[in-house]
Protein backbone atom coordinates (compact mmCIF):
# COMPACT_ATOMS: atom_id res chain seq x y z
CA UNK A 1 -30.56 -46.90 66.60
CA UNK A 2 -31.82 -49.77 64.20
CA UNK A 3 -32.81 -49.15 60.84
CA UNK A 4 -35.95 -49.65 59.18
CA UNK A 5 -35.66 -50.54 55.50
CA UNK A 6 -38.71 -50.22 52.82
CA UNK A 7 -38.07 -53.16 50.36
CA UNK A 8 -40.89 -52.35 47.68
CA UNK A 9 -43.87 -50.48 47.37
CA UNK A 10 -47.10 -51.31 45.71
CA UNK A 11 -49.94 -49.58 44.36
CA UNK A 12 -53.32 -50.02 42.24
CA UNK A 13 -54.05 -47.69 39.87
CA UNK A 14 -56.95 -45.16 40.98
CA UNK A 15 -60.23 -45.66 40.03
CA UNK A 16 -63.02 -43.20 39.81
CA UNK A 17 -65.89 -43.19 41.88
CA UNK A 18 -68.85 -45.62 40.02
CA UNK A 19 -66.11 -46.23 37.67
CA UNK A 20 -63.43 -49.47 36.91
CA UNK A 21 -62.93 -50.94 40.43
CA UNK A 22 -66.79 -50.53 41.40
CA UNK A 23 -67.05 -54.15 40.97
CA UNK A 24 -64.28 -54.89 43.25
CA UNK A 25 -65.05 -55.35 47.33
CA UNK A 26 -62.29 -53.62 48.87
CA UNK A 27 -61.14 -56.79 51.17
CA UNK A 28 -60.22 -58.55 47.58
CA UNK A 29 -59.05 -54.98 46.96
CA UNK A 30 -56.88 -55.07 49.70
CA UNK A 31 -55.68 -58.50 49.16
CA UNK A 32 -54.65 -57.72 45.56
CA UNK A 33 -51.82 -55.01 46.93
CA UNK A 34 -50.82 -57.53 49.64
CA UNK A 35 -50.23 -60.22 47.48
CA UNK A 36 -48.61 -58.12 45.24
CA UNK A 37 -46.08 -57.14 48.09
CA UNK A 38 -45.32 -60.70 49.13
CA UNK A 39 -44.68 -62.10 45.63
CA UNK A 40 -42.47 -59.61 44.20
CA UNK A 41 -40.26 -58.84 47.21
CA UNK A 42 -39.77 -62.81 47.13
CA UNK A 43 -40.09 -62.76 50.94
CA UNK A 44 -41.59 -65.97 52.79
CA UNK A 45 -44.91 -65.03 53.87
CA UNK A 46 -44.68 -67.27 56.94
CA UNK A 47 -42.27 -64.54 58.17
CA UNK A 48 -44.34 -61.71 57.78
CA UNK A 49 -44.82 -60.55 62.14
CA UNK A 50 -48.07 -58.59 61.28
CA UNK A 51 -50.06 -56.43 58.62
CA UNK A 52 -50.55 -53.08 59.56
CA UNK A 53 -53.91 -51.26 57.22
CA UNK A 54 -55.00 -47.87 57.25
CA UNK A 55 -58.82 -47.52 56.44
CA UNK A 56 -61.07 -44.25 57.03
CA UNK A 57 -64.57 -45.54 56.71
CA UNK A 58 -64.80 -48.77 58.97
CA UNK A 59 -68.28 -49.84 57.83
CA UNK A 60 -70.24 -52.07 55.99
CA UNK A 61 -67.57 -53.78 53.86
CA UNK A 62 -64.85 -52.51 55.40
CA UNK A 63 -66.17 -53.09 58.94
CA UNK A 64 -65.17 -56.47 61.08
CA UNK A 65 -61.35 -55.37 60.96
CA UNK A 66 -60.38 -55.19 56.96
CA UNK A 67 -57.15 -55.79 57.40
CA UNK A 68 -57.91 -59.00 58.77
CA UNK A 69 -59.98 -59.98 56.18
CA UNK A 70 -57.56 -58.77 53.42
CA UNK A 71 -55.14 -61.34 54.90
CA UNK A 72 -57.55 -64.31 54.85
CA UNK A 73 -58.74 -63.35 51.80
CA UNK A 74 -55.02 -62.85 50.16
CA UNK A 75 -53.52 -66.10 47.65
CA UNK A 76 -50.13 -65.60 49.40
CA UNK A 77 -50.40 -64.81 52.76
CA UNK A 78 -51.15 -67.90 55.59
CA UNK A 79 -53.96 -67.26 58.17
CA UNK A 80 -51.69 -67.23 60.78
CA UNK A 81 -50.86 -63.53 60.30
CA UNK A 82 -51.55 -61.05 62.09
CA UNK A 83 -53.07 -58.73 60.83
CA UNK A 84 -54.76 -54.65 62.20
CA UNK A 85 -56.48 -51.87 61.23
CA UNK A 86 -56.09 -47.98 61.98
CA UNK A 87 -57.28 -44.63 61.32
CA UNK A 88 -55.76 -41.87 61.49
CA UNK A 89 -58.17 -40.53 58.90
CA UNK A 90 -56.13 -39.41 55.38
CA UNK A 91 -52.84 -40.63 57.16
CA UNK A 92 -54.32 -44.00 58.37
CA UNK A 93 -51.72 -45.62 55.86
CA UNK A 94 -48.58 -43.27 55.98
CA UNK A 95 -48.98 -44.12 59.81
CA UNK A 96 -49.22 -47.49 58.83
CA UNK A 97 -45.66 -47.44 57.99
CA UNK A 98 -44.53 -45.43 60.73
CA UNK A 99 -46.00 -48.21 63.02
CA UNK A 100 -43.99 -50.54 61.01
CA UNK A 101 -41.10 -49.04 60.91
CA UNK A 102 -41.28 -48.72 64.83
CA UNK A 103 -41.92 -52.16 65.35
CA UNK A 104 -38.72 -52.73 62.89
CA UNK A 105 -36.53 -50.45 65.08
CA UNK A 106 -37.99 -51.19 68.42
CA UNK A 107 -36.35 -54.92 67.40
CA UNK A 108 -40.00 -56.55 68.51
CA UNK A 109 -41.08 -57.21 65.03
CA UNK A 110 -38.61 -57.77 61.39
CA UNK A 111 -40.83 -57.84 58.56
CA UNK A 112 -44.34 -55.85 58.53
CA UNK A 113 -46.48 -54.92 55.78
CA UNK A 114 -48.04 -51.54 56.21
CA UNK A 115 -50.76 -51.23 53.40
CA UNK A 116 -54.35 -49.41 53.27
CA UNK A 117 -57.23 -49.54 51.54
CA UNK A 118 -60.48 -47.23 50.71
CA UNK A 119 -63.36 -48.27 48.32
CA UNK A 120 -65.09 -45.02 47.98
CA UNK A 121 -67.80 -45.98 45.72
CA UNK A 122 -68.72 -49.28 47.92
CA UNK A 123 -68.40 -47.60 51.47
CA UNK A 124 -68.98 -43.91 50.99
CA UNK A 125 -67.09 -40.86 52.99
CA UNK A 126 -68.19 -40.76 56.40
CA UNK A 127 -70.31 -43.77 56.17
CA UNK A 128 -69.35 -45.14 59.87
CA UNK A 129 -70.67 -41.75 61.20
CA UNK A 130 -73.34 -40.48 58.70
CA UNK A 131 -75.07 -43.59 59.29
CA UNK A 132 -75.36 -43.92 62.87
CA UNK A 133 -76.49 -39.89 62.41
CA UNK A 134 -79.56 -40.36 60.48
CA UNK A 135 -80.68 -43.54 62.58
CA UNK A 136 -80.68 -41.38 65.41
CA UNK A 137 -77.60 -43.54 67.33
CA UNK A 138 -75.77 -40.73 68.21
CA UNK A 139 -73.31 -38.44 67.09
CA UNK A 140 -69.17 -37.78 67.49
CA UNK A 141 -69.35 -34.60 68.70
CA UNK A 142 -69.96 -35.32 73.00
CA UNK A 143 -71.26 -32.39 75.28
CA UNK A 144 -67.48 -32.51 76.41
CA UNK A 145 -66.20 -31.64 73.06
CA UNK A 146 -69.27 -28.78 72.34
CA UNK A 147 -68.33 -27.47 75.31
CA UNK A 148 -64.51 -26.76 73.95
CA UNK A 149 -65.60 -25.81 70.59
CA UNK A 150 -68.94 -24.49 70.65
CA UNK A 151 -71.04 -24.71 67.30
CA UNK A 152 -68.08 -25.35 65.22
CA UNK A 153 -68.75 -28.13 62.39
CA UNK A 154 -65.28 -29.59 61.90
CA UNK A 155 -65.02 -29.85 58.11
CA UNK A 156 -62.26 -30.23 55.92
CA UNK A 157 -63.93 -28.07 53.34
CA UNK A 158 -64.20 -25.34 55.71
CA UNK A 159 -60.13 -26.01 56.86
CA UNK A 160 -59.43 -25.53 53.30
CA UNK A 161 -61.57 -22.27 52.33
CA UNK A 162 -60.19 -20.96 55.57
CA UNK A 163 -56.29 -21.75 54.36
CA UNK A 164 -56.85 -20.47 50.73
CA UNK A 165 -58.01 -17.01 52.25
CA UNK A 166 -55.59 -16.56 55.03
CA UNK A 167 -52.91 -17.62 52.35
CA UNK A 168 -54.38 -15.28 49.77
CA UNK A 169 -54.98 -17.89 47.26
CA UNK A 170 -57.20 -16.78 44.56
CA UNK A 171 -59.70 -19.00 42.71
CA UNK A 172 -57.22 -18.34 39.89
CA UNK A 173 -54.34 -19.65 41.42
CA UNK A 174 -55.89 -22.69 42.51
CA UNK A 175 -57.20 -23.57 39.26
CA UNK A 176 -54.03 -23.38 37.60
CA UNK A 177 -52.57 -25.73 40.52
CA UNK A 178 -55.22 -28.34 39.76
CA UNK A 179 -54.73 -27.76 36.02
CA UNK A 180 -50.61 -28.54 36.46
CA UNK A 181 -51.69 -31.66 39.07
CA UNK A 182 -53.24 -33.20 36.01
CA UNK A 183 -50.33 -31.96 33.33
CA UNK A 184 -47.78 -33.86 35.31
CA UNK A 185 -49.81 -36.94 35.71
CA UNK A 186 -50.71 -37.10 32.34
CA UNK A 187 -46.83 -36.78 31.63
CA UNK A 188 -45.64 -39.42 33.79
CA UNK A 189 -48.56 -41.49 32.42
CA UNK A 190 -47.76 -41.44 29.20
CA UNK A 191 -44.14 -41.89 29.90
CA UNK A 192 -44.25 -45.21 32.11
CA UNK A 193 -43.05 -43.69 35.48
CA UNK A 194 -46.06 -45.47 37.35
CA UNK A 195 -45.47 -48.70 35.55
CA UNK A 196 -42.68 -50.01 38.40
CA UNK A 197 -45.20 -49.29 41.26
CA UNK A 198 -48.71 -49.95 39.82
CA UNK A 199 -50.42 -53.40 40.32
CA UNK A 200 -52.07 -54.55 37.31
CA UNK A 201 -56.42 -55.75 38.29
CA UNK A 202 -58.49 -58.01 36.46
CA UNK A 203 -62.02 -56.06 35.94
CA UNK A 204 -65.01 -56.96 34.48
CA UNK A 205 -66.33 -54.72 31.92
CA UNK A 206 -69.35 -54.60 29.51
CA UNK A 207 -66.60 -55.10 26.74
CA UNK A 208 -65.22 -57.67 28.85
CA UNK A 209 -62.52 -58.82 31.06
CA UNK A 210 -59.44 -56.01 31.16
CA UNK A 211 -56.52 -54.99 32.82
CA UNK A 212 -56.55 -52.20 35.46
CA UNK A 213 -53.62 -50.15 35.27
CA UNK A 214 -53.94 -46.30 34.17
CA UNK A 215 -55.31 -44.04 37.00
CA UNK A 216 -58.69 -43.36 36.23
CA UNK A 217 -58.89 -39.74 37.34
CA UNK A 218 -56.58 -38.40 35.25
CA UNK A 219 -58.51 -35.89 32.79
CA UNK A 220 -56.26 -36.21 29.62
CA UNK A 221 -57.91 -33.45 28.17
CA UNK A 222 -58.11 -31.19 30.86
CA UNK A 223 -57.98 -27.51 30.19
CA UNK A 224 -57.59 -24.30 32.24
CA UNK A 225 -61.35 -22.85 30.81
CA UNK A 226 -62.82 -26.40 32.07
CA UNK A 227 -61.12 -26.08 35.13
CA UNK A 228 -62.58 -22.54 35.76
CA UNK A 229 -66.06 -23.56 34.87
CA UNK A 230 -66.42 -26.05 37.81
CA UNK A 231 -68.66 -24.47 40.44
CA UNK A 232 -67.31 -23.62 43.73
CA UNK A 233 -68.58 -25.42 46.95
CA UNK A 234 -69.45 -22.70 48.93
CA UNK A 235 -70.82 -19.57 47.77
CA UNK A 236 -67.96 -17.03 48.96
CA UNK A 237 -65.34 -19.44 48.55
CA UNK A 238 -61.98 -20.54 45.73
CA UNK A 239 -62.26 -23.97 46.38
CA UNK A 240 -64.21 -26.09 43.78
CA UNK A 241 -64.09 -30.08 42.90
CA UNK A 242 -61.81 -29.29 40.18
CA UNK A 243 -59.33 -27.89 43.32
CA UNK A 244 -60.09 -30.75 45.64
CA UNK A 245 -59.02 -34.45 45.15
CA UNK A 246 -61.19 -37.04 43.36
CA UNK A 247 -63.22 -39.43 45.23
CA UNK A 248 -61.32 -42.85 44.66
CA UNK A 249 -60.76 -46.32 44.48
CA UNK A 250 -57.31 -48.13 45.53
CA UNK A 251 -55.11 -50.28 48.10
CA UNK A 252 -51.53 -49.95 48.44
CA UNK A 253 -48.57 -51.79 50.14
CA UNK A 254 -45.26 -51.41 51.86
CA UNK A 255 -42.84 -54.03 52.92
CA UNK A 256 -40.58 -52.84 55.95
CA UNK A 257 -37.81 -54.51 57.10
CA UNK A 258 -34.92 -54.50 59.78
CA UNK A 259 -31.83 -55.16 58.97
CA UNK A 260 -31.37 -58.75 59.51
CA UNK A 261 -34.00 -59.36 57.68
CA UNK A 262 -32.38 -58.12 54.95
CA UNK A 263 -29.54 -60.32 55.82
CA UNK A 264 -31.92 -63.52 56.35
CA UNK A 265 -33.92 -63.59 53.89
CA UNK A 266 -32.09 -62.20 50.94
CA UNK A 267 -34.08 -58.94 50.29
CA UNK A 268 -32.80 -55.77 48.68
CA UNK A 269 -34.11 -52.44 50.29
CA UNK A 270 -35.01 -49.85 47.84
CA UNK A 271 -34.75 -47.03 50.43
CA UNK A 272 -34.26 -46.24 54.24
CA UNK A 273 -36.46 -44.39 56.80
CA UNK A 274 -34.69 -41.60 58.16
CA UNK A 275 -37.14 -39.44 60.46
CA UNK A 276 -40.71 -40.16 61.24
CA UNK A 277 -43.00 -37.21 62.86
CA UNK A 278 -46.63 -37.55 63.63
CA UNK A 279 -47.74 -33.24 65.15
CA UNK A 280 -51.33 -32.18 65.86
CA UNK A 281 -52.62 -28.62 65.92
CA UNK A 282 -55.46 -26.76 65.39
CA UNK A 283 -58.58 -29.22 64.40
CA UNK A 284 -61.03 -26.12 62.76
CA UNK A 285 -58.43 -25.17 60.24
CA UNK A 286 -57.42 -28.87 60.49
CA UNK A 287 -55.56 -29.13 57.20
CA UNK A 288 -52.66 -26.80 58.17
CA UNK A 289 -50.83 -28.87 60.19
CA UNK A 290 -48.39 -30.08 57.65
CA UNK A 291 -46.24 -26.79 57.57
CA UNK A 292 -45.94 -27.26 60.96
CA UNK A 293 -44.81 -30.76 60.91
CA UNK A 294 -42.34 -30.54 58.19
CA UNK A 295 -40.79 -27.74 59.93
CA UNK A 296 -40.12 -30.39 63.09
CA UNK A 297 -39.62 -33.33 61.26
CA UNK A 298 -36.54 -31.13 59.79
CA UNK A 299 -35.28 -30.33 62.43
CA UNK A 300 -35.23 -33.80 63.96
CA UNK A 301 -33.43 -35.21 61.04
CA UNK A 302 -31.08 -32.27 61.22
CA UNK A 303 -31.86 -31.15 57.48
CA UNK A 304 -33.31 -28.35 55.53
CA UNK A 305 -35.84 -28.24 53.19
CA UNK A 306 -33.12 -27.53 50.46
CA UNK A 307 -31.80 -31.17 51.49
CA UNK A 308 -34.74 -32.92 50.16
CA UNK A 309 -34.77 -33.95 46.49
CA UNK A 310 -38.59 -34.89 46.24
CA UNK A 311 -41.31 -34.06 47.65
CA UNK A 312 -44.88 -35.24 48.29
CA UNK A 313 -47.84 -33.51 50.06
CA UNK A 314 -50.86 -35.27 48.98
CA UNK A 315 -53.76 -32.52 47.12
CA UNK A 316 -56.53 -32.97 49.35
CA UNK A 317 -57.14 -29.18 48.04
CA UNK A 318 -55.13 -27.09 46.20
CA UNK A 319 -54.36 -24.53 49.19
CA UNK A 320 -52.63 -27.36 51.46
CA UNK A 321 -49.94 -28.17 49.10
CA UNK A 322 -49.62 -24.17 48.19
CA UNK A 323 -49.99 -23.46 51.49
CA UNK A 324 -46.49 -25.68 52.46
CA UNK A 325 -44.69 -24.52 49.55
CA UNK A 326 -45.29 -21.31 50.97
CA UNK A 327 -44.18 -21.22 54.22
CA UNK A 328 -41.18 -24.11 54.01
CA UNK A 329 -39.75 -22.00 50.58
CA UNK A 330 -39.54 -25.55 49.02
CA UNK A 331 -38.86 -25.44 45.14
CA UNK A 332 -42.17 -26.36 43.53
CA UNK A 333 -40.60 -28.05 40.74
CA UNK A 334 -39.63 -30.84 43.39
CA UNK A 335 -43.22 -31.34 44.61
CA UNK A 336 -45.76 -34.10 43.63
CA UNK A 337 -43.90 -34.49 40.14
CA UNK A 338 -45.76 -37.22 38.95
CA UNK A 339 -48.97 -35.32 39.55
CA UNK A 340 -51.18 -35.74 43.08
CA UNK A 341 -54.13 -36.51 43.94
CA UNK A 342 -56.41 -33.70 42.26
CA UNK A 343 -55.32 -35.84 39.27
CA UNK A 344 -54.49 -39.43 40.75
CA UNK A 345 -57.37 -39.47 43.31
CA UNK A 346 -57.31 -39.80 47.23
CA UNK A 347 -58.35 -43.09 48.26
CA UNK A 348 -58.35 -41.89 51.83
CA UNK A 349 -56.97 -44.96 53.69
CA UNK A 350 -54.89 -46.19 51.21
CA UNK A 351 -52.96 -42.61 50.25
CA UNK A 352 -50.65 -43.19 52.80
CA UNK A 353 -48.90 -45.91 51.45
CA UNK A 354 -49.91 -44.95 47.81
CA UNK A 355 -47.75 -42.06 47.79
CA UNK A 356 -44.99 -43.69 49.70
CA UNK A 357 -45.07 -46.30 46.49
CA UNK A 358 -44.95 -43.55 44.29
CA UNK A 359 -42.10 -41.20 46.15
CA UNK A 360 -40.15 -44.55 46.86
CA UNK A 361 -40.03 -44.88 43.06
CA UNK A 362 -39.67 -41.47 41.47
CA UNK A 363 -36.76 -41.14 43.77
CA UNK A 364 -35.38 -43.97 42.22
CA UNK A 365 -35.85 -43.23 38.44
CA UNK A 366 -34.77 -39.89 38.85
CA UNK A 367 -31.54 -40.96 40.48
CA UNK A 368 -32.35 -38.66 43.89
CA UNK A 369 -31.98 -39.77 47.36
CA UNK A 370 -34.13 -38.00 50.24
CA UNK A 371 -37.52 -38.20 49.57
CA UNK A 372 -40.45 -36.22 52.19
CA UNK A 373 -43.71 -36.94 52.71
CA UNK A 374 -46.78 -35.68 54.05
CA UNK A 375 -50.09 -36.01 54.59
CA UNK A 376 -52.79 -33.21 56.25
CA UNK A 377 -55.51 -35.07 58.40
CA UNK A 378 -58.84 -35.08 59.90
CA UNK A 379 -58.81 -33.29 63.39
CA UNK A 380 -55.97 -30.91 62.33
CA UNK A 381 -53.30 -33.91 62.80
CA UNK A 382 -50.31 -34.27 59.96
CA UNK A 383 -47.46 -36.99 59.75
CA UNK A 384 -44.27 -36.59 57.74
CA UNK A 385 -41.69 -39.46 56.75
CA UNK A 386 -38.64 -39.13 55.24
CA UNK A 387 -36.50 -41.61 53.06
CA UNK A 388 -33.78 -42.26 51.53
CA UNK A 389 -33.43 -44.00 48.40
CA UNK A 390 -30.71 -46.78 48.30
């Protein structure tokens, strides 16, 4: 079977809802990570076959097909390419590059950017529903779907109070999960592991112009007691912001490749895809699915969990990532070692690819080779890729 060959991986640093990238509109968002890609790959960008963007909330700015407008909006990239938008809610991106890399291996398509993109400060959570809600336009849920599951709100918070207790997670443990997700991000911080894969912004501040490039939600003085003292969301519950990720900011970028377009157009691959798994399962605990879809992407690609080097299961809450270190027996000193995104932020869209950019290079600097990730997902859907670094 062809191979499908990532060739860099791009990210902007995080920023913090109402914080340093509020100014930005996410299509020039977008177009930052793109152009990013294009130039330091050194691949023509008249041979780019399509752009491939994951985005959550398809509204307001990020309405009339973002990706599209990323591309005409991009320095680098000519309007002749193509250019689409998907959502597969948190995965939208990480399937972003599985469409890619399909397109790659199918032999239909040699060079395709899969990038996303979420302003969560300009178009807020939920906005392409919420909105249409409270205007009285309708609402998601048809009399089909209450018929199947009747008076059940599906809500992530819920999937994730409903994992921490079937887990037996305390508040406790949680906390000092969130309080080691911001430890190791302040670590690799400080010592330049996000440099390679970070794509500097020009912001406008009340000081002035700057330079974008730390993750904003990193809490450098974050403590265990502070951490404890956040409320919790529901009355009953473990789960409180300080367990959850941070609303955030971003776009990210991935150049895949088939092999002869390594061969035509000079490129060096930084890693290989190996297995790619997309499962679905149960959409009211919804954020479980990613135990389930390691264990088959495994198996697929032949390996154990013992055969990966790192790995990374993006924090939407605390109990997901505990949750899959649970029941895979993974070693938890190989997961999310740069921190995740109860420090880094979730930037819903855009995670997929932002912590392929950040796997794709931690696997690199700390000379390992197979590299998993996953991602849990709205409607109780999960993909996994795996890599291997080259």
């Amino acid at each position: 079977m062809p191979t499908a060959y990532i060739v860099d991986a791009v990210r902007t640093a995080g920023g913090r809802r109402g914080g340093r990238l509020a100014g930005v509109h996410p299509v020039d968002l977008l177009a930052k990570s793109l152009d990013a890609i294009v130039e330091r790959s050194g691949v023509d960008p008249k041979a780019i076959d399509d752009v491939v963007t994951g985005c959550v909330s398809q509204a307001g700015e990020q309405a009339m097909q973002v990706a599209r407008m990323g591309v005409l909006a991009s320095k680098l990239l000519p309007q002749s390419t193509p250019a689409v938008t998907i959502d597969r809610q948190c995965g939208s991106s990480q399937q972003a590059i599985q469409f890619a890399a399909q397109a790659v291996m199918s032999g239909t398509q040699d060079i395709v950017i899969a990038s996303g993109v979420e302003s969560m400060t300009r178009v807020p959570m939920g906005t392409n529903a919420t909105f249409h809600m409270k205007e009285g336009l309708g609402h998601y849920k048809s009399p089909g779907l209450e018929e199947k599951y009747p008076g059940i709100q599906f809500s992530q918070f819920m999937g994730a109070e409903m994992i921490a207790k079937k887990h037996d997670f305390s508040k406790d443990m949680l906390d000092q999960f969130s309080l080691d997700s911001h430890k190791k991000a302040i670590a690799a911080t400080e010592a330049g592991a996000f440099d390679s894969e970070i794509v500097p912004i020009e912001i406008d501040t009340p000081e002035g112009e700057e330079i974008h490039r730390v993750d904003e939600g990193i809490r450098f003085d974050a403590t265990l007691e502070g951490i404890a003292g956040v409320k919790l969301l529901a009355p009953d519950g473990r789960v409180t912001a300080a367990s959850a990720s941070q609303i955030c900011d971003g776009s990210s970028a991935v150049l895949v490749v088939s092999e002869q377009a390594l061969k035509a157009h000079g490129l060096t691959p930084m890693a290989r895809i190996h297995n790619l798994t997309v499962t679905a399962g149960d959409p009211v605990i919804m954020l479980e699915e990613p135990l389930f879809a390691t264990d088959r992407a495994l198996e697929r690609a032949g390996m154990k969990i013992e055969d990966i080097d790192l790995y990374e299961v993006n924090e939407a809450f605390a109990p997901v990532p505990m949750a899959w270190l649970k029941h895979t027996g993974a070693d938890p000193d190989k997961l999310n070692v740069h921190g995740g995104a109860i420090a880094l932020g979730h930037p819903l869209g855009a995670s997929g690819t932002k912590l392929m950019a950040t796997l794709v290079h931690a696997l690199r600097r700390h000379g390992k080779k197979y590299g998993l990730q996953t991602m849990c997902e709205g409607g109780g859907v999960a993909n996994v890729t795996i890599i291997e670094a080259l």
